[in-house]
N, C-alpha and C. Protein backbone atom coordinates (compact mmCIF):
# COMPACT_ATOMS: atom_id res chain seq x y z
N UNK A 1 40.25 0.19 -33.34
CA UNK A 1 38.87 0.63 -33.31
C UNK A 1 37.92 -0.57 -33.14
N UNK A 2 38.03 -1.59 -33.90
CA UNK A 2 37.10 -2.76 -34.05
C UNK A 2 37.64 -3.39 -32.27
N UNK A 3 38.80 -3.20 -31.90
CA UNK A 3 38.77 -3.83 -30.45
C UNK A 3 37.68 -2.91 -29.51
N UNK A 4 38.03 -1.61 -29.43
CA UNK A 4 37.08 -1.17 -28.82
C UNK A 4 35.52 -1.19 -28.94
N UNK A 5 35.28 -1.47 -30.06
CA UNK A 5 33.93 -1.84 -30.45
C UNK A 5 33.10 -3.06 -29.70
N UNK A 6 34.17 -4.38 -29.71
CA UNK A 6 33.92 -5.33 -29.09
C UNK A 6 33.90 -5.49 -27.23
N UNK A 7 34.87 -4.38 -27.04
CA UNK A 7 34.80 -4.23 -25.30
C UNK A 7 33.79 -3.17 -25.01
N UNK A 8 32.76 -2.02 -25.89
CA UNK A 8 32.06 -1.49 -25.80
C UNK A 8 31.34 -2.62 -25.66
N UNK A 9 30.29 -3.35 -26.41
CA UNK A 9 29.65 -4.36 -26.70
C UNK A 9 29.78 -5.78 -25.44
N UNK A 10 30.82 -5.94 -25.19
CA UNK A 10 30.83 -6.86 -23.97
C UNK A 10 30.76 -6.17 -22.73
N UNK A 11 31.06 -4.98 -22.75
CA UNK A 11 30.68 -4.38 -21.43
C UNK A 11 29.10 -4.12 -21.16
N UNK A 12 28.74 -4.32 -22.16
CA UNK A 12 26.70 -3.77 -22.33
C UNK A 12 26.22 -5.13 -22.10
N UNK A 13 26.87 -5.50 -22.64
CA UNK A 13 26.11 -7.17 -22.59
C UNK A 13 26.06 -7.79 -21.27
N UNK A 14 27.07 -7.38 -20.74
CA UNK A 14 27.72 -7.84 -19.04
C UNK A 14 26.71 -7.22 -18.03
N UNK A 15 26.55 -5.59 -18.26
CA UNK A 15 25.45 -5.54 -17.41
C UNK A 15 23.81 -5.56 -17.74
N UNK A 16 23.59 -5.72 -18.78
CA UNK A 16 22.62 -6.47 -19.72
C UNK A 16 22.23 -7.73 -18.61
N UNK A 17 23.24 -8.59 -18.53
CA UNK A 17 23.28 -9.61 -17.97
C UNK A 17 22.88 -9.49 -16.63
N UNK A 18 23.46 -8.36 -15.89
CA UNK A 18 23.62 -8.55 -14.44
C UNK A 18 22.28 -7.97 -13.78
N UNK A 19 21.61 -7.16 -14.95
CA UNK A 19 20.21 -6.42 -14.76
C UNK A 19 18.97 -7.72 -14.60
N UNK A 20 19.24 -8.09 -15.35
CA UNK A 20 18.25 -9.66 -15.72
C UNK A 20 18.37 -10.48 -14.62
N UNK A 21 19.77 -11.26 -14.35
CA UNK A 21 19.70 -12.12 -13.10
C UNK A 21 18.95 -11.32 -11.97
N UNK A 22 19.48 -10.23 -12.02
CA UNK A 22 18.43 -9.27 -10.28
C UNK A 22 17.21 -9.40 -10.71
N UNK A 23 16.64 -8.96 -11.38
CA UNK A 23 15.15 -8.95 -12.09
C UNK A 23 14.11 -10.29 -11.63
N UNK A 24 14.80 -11.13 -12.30
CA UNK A 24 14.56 -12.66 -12.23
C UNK A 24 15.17 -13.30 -10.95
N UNK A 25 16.11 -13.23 -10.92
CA UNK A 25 16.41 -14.47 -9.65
C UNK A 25 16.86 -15.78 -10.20
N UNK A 26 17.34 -16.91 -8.89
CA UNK A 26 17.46 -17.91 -9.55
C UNK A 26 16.75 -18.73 -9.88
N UNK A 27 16.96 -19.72 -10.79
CA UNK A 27 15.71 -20.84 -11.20
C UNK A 27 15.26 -21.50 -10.06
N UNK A 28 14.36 -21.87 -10.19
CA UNK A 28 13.11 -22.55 -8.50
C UNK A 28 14.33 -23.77 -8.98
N UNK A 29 14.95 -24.64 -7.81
CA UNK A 29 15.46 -25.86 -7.96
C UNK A 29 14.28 -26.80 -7.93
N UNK A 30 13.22 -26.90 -7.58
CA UNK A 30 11.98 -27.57 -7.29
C UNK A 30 11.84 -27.81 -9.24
N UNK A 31 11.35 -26.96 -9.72
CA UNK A 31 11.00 -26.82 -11.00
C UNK A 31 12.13 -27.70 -12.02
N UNK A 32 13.44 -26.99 -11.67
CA UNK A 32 14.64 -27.37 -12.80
C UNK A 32 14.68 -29.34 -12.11
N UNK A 33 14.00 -29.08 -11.05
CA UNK A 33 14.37 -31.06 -10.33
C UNK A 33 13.05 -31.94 -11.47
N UNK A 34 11.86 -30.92 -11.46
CA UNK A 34 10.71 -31.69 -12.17
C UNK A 34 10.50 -31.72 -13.60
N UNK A 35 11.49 -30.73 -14.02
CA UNK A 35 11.05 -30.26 -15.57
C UNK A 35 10.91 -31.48 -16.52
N UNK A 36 11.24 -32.54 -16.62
CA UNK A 36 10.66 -33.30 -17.05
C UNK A 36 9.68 -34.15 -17.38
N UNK A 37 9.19 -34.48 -15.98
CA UNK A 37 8.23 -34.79 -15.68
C UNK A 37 6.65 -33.90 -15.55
N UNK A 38 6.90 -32.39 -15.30
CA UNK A 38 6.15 -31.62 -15.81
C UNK A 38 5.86 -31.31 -17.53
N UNK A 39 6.67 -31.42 -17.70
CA UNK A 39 6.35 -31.27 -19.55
C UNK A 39 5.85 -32.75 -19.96
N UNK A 40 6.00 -33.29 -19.36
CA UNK A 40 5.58 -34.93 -20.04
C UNK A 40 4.03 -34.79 -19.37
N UNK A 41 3.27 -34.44 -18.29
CA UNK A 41 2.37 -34.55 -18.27
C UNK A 41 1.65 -33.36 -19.49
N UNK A 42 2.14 -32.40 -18.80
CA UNK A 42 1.47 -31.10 -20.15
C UNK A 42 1.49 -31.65 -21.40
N UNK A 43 2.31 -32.17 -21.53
CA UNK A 43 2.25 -32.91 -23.45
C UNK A 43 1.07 -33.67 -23.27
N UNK A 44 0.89 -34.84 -22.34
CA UNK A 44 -0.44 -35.72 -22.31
C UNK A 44 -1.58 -35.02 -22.35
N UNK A 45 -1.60 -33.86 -21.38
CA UNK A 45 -2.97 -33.52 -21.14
C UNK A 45 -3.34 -32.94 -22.67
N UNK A 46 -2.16 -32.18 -23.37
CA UNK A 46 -2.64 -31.00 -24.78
C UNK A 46 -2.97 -31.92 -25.75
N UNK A 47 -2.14 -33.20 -25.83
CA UNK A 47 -1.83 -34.19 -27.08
C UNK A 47 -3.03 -34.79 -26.49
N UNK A 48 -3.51 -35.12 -25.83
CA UNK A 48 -5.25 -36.00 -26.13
C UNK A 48 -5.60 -35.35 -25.72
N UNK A 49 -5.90 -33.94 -25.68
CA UNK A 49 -6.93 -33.15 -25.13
C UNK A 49 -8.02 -33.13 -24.20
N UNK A 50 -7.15 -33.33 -22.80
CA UNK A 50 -7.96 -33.26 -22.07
C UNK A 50 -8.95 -32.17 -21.21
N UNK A 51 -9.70 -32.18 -20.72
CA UNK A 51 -10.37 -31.08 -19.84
C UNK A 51 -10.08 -31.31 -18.73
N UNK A 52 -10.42 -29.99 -17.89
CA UNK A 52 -9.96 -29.24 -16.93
C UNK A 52 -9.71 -30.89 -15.41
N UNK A 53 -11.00 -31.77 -15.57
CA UNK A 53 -11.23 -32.69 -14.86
C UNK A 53 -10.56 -33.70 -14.92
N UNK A 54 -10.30 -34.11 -16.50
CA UNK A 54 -9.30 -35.44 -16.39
C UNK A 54 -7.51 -34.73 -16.44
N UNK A 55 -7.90 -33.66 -16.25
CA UNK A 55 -6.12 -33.09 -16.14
C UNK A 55 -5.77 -33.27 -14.54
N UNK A 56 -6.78 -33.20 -13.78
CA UNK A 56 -6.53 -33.02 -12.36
C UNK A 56 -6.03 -34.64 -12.02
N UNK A 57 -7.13 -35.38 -12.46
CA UNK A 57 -7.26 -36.80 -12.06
C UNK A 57 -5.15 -37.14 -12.70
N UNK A 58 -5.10 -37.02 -13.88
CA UNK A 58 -3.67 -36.94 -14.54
C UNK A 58 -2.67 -36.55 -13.58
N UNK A 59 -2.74 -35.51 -13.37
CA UNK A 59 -1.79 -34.86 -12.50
C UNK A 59 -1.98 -35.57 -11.34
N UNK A 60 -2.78 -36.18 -10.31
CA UNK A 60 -2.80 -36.56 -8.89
C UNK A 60 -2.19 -37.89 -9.39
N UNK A 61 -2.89 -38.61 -10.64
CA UNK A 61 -2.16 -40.03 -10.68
C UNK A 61 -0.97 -40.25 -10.89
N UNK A 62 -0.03 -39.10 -11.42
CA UNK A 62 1.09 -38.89 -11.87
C UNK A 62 1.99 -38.68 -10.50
N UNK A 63 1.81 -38.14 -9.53
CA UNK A 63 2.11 -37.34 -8.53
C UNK A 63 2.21 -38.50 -7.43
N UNK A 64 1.39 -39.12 -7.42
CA UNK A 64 1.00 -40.45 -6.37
C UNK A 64 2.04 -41.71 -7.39
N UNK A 65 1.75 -41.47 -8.17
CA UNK A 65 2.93 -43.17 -8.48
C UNK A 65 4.26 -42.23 -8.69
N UNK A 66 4.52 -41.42 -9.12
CA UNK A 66 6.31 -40.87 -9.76
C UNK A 66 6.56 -40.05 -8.51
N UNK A 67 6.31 -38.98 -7.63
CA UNK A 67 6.97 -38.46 -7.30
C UNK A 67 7.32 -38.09 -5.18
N UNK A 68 8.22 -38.23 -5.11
CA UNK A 68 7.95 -38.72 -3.67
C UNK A 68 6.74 -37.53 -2.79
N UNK A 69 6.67 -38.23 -1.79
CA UNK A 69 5.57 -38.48 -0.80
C UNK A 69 5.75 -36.02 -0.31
N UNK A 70 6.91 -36.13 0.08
CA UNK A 70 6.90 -34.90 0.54
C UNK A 70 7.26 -33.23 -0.81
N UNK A 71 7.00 -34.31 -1.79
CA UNK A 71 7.05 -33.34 -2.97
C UNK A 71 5.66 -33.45 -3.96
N UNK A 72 4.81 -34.09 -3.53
CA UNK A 72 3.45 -33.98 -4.18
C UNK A 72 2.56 -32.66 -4.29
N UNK A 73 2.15 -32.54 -2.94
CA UNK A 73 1.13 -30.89 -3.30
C UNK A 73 2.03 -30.31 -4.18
N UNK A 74 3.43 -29.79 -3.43
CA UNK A 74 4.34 -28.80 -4.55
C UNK A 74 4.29 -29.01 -5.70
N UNK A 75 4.36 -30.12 -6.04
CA UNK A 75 4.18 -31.08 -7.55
C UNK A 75 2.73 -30.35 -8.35
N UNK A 76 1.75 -30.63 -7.81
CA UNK A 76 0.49 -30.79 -8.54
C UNK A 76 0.48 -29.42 -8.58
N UNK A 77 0.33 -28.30 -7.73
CA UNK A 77 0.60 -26.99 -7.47
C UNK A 77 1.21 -26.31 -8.99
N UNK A 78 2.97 -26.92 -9.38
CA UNK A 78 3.20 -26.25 -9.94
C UNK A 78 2.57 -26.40 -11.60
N UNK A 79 2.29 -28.01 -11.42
CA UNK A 79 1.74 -28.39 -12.53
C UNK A 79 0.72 -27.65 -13.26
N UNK A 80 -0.51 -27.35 -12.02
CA UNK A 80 -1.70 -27.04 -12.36
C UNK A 80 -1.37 -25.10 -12.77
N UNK A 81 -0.32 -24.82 -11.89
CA UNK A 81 -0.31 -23.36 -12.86
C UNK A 81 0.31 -23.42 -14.21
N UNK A 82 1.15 -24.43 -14.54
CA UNK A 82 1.89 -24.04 -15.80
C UNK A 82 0.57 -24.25 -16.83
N UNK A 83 -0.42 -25.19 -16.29
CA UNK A 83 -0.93 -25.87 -17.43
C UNK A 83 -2.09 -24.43 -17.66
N UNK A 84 -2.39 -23.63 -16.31
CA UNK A 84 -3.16 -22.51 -16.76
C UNK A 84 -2.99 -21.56 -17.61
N UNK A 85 -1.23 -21.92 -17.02
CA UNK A 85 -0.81 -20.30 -17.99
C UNK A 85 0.01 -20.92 -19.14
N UNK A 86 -0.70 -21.93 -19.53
CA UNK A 86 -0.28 -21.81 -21.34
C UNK A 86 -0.67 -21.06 -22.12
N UNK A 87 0.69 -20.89 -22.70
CA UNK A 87 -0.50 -20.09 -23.94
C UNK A 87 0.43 -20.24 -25.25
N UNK A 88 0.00 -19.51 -26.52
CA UNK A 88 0.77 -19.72 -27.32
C UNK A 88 2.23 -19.35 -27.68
N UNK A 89 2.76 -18.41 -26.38
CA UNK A 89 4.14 -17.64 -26.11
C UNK A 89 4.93 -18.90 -25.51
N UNK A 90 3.99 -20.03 -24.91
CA UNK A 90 5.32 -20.79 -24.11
C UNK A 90 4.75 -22.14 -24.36
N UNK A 91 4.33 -22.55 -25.55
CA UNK A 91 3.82 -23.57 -25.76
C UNK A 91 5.21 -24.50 -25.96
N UNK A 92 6.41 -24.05 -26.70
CA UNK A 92 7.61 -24.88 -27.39
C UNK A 92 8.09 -24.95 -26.35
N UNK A 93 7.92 -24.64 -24.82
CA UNK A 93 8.76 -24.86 -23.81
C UNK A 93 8.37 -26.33 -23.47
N UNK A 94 7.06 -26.75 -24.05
CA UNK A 94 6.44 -28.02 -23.38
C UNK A 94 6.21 -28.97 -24.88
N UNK A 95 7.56 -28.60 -25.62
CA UNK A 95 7.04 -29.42 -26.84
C UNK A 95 5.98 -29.74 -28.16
N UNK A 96 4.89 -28.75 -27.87
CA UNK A 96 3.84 -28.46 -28.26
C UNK A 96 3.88 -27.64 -29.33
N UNK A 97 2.99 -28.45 -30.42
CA UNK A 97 2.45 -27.73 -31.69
C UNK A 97 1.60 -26.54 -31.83
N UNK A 98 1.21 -25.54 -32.28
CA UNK A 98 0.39 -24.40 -32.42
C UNK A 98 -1.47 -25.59 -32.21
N UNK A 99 -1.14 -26.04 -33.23
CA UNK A 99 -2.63 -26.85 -33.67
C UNK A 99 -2.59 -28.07 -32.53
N UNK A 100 -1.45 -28.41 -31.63
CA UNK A 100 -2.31 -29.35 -30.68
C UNK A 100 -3.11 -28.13 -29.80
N UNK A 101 -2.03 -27.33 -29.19
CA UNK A 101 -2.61 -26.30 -28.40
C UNK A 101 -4.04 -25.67 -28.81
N UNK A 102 -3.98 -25.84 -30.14
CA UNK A 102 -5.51 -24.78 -30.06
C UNK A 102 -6.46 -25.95 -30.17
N UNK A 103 -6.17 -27.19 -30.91
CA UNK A 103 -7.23 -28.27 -30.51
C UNK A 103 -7.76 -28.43 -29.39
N UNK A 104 -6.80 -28.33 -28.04
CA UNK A 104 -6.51 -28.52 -26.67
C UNK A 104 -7.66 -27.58 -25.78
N UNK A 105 -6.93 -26.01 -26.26
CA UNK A 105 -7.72 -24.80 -26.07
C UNK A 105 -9.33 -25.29 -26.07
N UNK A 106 -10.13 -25.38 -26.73
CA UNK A 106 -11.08 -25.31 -27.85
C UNK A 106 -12.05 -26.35 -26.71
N UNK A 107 -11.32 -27.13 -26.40
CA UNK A 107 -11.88 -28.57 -25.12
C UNK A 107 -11.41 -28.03 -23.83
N UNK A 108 -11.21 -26.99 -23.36
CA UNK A 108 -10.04 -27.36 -21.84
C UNK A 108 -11.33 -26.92 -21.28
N UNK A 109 -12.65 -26.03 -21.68
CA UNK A 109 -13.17 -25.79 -20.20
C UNK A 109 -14.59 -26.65 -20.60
């Protein structure tokens, strides 16, 4: 009984699984190539709290010295949406405290 329980349960989970990958898709390789370097600026801009103006200037200076020549717009592009659509649901994706974020918030416009 307890076996069947467990192949009930892995069979749900399996297409659990297979529902989600269709849904979603695969990860942008662009993104999984920058993720570092995208969260390291987002940490700068939240952790000294910058506004909307010195985030841009951040991001272009970041973009122009680190990342090559034919991956820049894409660069700043994806930057400038993650940094819009922060919020407090995906703040730990970028390292970020509740209280930098709302310090951050409070200054961004």
């Amino acid at each position: 009984m307890l076996r069947d329980v467990f192949v009930f349960a892995y069979e749900r989970s399996s297409q659990l699984y297979s529902t989600i990958r269709k849904n979603f898709g695969d990860p942008d390789p662009f993104r999984v190539r920058y993720r570092e370097s995208i969260a390291k600026i987002i940490q700068n801009i939240v952790q000294n709290v910058k506004n909307k103006n010195e985030a841009v200037a951040i991001i272009k200076s970041h973009a122009s010295e680190s990342i090559p020549i034919k991956d820049q717009a894409r660069f700043i592009e994806v930057v400038e949406i993650e940094i819009m659509n922060l919020h407090e649901g995906n703040i730990a994706r970028f390292r970020l405290s509740l209280s930098e974020y709302h310090t951050w918030k409070k200054n961004w416009y």
